[in-house]
Protein backbone atom coordinates (compact mmCIF):
# COMPACT_ATOMS: atom_id res chain seq x y z
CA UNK A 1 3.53 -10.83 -7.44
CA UNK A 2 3.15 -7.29 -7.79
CA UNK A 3 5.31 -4.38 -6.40
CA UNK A 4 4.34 -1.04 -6.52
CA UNK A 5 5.96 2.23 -5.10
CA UNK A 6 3.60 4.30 -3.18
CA UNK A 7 3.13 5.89 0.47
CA UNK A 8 -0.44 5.64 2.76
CA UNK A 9 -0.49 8.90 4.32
CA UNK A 10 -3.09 10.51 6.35
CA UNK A 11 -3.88 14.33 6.05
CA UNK A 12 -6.40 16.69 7.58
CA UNK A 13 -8.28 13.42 8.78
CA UNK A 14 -8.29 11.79 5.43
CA UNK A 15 -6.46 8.48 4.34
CA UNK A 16 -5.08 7.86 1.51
CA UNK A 17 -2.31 6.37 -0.92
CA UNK A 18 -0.11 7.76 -3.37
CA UNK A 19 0.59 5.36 -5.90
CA UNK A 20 3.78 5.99 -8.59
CA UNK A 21 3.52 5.03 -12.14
CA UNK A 22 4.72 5.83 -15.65
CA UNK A 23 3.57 9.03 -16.85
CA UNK A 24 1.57 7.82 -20.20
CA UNK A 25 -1.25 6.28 -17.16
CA UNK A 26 -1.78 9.79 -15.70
CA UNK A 27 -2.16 11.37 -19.14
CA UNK A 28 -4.84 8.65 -20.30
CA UNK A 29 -7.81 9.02 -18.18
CA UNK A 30 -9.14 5.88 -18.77
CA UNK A 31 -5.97 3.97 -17.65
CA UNK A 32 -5.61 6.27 -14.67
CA UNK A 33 -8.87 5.18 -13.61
CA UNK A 34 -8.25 1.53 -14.25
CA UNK A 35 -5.23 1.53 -12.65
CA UNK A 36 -7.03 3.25 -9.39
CA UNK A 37 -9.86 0.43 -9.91
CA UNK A 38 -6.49 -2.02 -9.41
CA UNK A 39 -4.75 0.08 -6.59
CA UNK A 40 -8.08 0.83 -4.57
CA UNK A 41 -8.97 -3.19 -2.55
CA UNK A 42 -4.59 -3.13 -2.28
CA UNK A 43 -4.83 -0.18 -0.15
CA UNK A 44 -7.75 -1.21 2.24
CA UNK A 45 -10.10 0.98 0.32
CA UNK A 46 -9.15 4.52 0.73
CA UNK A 47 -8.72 6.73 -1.78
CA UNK A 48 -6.16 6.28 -4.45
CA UNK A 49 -4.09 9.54 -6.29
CA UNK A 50 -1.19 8.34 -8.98
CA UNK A 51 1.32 10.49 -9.07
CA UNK A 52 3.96 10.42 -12.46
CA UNK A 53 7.34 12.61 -12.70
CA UNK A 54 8.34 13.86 -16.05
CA UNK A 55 12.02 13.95 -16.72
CA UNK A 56 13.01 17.22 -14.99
CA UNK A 57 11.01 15.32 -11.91
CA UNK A 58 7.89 17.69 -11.88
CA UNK A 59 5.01 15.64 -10.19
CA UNK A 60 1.55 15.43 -12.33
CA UNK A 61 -1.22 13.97 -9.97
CA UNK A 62 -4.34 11.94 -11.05
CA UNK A 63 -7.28 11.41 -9.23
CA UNK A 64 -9.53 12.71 -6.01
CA UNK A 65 -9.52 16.79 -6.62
CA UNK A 66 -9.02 17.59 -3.49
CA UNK A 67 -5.84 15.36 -2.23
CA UNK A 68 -4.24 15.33 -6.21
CA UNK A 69 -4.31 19.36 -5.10
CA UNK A 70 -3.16 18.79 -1.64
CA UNK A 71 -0.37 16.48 -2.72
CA UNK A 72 0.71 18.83 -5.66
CA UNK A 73 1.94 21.17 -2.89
CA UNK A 74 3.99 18.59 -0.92
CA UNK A 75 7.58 18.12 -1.88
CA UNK A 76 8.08 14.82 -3.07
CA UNK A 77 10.97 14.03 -1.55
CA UNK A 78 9.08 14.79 1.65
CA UNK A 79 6.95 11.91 0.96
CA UNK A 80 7.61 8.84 2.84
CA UNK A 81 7.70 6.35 -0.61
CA UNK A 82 8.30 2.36 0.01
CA UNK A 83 8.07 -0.63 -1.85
CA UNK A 84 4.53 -2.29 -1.31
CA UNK A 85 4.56 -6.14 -2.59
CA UNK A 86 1.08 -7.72 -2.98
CA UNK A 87 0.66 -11.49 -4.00
């Protein structure tokens, strides 16, 4: 079983999914991408951004230009996060 914290949202016309995880994935490329590779059939498909906090809580985002940029200017206690559990 795997649980993951995360929100679908849809912006602008475009679905997508915000996936949290620890901040050494966003700052390896590679991982980030594997970890998207993981995240991406979970979600139905649409694009995945990761988003890590460092420990003041500043967001870094990782992944599709265009929503990582989008989502860097949304509060992120704004964001509606849940608990996703996947067998």
């Amino acid at each position: 079983m795997l649980q993951l914290e995360g929100a679908k949202l849809k912006e602008q016309g475009v679905t997508f999914a915000v996936v949290i995880v620890k901040p050494h994935v966003v700052a390896n490329p590679n991982e980030a991408q594997d970890a998207i590779r993981r995240f991406f059939p979970l979600f139905g498909g649409v694009p995945i951004v990761l988003m890590a906090q460092d420990s003041y809580g500043t967001p870094t985002y990782f992944g599709r230009k265009d929503i990582a940029r989008f989502m860097a200017s949304v509060p992120v206690s704004s964001v509606p996060w849940k608990r996703y559990t996947f067998n």
